[in-house]
Protein backbone atom coordinates (compact mmCIF):
# COMPACT_ATOMS: atom_id res chain seq x y z
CA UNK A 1 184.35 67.60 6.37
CA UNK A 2 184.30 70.30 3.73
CA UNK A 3 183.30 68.01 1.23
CA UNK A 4 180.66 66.08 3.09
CA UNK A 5 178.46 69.41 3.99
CA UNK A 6 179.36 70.96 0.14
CA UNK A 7 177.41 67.68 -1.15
CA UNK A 8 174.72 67.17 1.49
CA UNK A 9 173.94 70.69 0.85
CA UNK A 10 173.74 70.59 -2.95
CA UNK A 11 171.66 67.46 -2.40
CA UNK A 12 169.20 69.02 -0.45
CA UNK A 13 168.93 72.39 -2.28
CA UNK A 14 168.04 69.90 -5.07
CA UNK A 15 165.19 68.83 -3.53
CA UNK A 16 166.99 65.12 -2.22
CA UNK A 17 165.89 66.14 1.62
CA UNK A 18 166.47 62.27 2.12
CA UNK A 19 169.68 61.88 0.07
CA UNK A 20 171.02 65.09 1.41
CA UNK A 21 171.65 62.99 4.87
CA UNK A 22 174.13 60.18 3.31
CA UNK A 23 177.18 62.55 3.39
CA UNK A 24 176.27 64.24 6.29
CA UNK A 25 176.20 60.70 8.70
CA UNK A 26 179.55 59.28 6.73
CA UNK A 27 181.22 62.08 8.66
CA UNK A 28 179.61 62.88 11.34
CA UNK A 29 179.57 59.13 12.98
CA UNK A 30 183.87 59.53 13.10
CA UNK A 31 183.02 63.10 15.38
CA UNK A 32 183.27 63.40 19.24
CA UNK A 33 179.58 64.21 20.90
CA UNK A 34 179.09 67.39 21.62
CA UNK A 35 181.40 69.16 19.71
CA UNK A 36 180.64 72.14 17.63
CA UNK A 37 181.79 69.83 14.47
CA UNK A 38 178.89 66.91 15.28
CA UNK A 39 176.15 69.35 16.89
CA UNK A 40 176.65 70.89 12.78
CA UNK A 41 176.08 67.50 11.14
CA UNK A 42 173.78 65.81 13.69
CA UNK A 43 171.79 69.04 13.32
CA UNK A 44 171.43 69.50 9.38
CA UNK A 45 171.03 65.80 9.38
CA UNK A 46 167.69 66.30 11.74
CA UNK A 47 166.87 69.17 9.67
CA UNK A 48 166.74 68.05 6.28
CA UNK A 49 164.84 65.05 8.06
CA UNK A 50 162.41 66.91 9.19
CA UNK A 51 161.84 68.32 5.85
CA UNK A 52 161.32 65.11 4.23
CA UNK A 53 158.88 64.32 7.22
CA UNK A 54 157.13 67.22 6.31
CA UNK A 55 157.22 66.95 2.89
CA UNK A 56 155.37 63.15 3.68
CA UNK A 57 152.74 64.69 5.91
CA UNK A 58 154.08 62.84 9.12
CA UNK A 59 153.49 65.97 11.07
CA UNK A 60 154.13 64.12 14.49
CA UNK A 61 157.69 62.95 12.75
CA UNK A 62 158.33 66.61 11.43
CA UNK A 63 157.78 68.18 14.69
CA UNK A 64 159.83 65.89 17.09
CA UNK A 65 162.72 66.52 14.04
CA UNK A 66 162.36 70.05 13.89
CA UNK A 67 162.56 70.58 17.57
CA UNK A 68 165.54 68.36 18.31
CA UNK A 69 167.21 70.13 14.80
CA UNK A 70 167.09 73.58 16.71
CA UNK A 71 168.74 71.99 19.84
CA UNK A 72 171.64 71.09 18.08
CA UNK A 73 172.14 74.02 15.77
CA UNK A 74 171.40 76.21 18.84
CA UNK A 75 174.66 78.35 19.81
CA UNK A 76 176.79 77.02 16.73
CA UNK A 77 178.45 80.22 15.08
CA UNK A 78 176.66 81.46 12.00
CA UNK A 79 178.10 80.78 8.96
CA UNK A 80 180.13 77.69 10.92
CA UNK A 81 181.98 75.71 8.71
CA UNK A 82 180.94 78.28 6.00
CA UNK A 83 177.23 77.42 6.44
CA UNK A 84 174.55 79.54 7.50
CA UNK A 85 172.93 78.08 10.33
CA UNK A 86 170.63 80.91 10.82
CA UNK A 87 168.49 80.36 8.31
CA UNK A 88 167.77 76.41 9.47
CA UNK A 89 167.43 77.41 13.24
CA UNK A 90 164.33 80.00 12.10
CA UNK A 91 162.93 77.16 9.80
CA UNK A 92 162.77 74.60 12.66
CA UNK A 93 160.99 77.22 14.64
CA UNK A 94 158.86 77.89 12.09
CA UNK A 95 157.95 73.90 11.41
CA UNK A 96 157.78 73.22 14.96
CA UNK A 97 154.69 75.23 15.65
CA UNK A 98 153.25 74.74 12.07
CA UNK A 99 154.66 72.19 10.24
CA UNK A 100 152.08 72.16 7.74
CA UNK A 101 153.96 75.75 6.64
CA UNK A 102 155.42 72.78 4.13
CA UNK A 103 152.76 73.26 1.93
CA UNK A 104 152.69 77.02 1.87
CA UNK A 105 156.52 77.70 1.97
CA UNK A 106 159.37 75.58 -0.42
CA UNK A 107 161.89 74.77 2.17
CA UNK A 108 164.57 77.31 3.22
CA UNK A 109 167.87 76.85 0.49
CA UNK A 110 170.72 76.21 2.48
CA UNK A 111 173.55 78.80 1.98
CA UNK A 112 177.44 77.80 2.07
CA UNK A 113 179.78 80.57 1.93
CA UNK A 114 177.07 82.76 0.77
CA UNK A 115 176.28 80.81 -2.23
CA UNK A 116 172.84 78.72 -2.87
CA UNK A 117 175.20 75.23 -3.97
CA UNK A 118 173.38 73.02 -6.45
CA UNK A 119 174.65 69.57 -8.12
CA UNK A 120 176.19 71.97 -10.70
CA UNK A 121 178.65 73.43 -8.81
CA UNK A 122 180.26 70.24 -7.36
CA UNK A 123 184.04 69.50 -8.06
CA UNK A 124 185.27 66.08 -8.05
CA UNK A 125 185.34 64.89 -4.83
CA UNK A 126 181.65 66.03 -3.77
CA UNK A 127 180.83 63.93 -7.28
CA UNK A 128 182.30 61.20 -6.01
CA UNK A 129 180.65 61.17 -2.94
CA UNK A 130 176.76 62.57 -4.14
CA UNK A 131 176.55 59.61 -7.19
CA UNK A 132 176.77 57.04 -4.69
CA UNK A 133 174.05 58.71 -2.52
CA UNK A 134 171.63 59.54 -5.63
CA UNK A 135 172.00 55.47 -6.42
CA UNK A 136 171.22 54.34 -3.56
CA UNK A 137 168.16 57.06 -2.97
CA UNK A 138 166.68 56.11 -7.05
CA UNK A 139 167.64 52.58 -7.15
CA UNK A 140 170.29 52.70 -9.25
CA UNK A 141 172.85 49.86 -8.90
CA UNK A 142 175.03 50.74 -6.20
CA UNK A 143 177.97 48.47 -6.38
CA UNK A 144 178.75 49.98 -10.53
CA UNK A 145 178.52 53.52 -9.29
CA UNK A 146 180.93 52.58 -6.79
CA UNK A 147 183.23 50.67 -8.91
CA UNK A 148 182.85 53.34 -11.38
CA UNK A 149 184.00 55.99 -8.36
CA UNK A 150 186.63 54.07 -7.58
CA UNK A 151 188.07 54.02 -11.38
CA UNK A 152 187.13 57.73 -11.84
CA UNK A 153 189.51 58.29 -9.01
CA UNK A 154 192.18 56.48 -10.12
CA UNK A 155 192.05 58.76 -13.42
CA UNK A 156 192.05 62.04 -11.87
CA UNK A 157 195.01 60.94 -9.58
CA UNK A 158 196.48 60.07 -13.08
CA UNK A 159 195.41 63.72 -14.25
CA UNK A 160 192.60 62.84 -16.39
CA UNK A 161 189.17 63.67 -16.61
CA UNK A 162 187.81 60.90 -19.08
CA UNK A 163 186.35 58.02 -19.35
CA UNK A 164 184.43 57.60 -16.13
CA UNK A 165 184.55 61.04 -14.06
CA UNK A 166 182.37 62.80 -16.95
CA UNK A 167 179.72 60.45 -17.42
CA UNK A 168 179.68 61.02 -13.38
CA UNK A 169 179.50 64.52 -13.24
CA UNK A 170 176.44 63.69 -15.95
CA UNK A 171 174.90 61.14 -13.61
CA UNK A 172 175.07 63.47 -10.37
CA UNK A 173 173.10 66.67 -12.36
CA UNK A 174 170.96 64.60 -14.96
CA UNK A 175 167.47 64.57 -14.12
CA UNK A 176 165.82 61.55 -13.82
CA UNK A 177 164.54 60.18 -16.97
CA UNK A 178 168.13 61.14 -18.52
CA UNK A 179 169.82 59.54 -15.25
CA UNK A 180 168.72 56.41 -16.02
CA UNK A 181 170.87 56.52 -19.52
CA UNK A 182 174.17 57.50 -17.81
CA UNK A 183 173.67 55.00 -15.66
CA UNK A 184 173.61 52.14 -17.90
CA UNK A 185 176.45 53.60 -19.68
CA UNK A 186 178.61 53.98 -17.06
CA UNK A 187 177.25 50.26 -16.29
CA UNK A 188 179.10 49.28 -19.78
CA UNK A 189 181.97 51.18 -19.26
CA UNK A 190 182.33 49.00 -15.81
CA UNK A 191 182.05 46.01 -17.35
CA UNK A 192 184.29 46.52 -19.76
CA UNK A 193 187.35 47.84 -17.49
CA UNK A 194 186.56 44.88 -15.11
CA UNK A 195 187.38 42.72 -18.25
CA UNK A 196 190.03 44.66 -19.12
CA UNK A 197 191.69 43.90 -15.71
CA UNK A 198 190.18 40.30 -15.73
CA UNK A 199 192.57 39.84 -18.75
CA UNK A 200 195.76 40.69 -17.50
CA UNK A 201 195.42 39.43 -14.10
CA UNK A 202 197.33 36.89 -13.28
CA UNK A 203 199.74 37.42 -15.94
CA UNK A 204 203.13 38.79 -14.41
CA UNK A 205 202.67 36.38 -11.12
């Protein structure tokens, strides 16, 4: 779970309110209803929802979001899990009787173990699970950064940090005009270790 909130958070405090959900639902469809664990994720998932909402000018949508957001954060320790949950539960108030505040006010950063997380700080496994999330929110083909996950992983199990977990790490805090470069990179470096394997396969059968 650590992992999952660490990227949804640095997501959001990069300004991907919609992206920021992905890691957040992987995790918190496996939880039990109700408990402190899922009212966490089902809440930060309606929050940074209601955000984005905001952010669109479907006030009606922002609202409805912001309200239900506080009713699950409601109660929850704060920091729990290491995030502060204060800071959300006063911004849904705040949203819910004004959301137009949206255009006044940037959006609360959300703080985890006292630190504002961006892309930037991420370690491996947050990577792993953000590049996926920033494809599929940009348009980016989906099934290469996963292939190029799943390869990534394979070389820092093997101790590395080479051919495909840098260009990664580049893809997850690139902006966007520089994004689409590493992506078409790590597109070549797919192809070519699918060939790679294509060659061999077969061969000791």
């Amino acid at each position: 779970m650590d992992a999952a909130l660490r990227s949804g958070i640095a997501l959001y405090n990069a300004g991907e309110h919609h992206a920021a959900h992905d890691p957040w639902e992987a995790e918190w469809l496996g939880l039990t209803t109700g408990t402190d664990d899922e009212r966490l994720l089902h809440g930060l998932i309606q929050f940074t929802a209601a955000i984005h909402h905001a952010r669109t000018r479907n006030w009606g949508g922002a609202t409805g979001l912001a309200k239900s957001a506080a009713d699950y954060l409601a109660g929850l320790d704060s920091p729990s899990h290491g995030v502060d949950v204060a800071a959300p539960r006063r911004a849904m108030a705040t949203l819910a009787a004004d959301p137009e505040v949206i255009e006044r006010r940037r959006p609360p950063p959300l703080r985890y173990e006292g630190r504002t997380l961006g892309l930037d700080d991420l370690d491996f496994e947050c990577v792993a699970v953000v590049a996926p999330a920033l494809a599929a929110e940009h348009g980016y083909d989906e099934a290469t950064v996963d292939r190029a996950v799943a390869y990534a992983r394979k070389e820092v199990a093997d101790g590395g940090r080479t051919l495909f977990t840098g260009p990664l790490f580049e893809f997850v805090t690139a902006d966007e005009p520089h994004r689409a470069l590493v992506a078409r990179r790590l597109g070549r470096h797919v192809d070519r270790r699918d060939r790679e394997y294509d060659d061999v396969a077969g061969l000791f059968d």
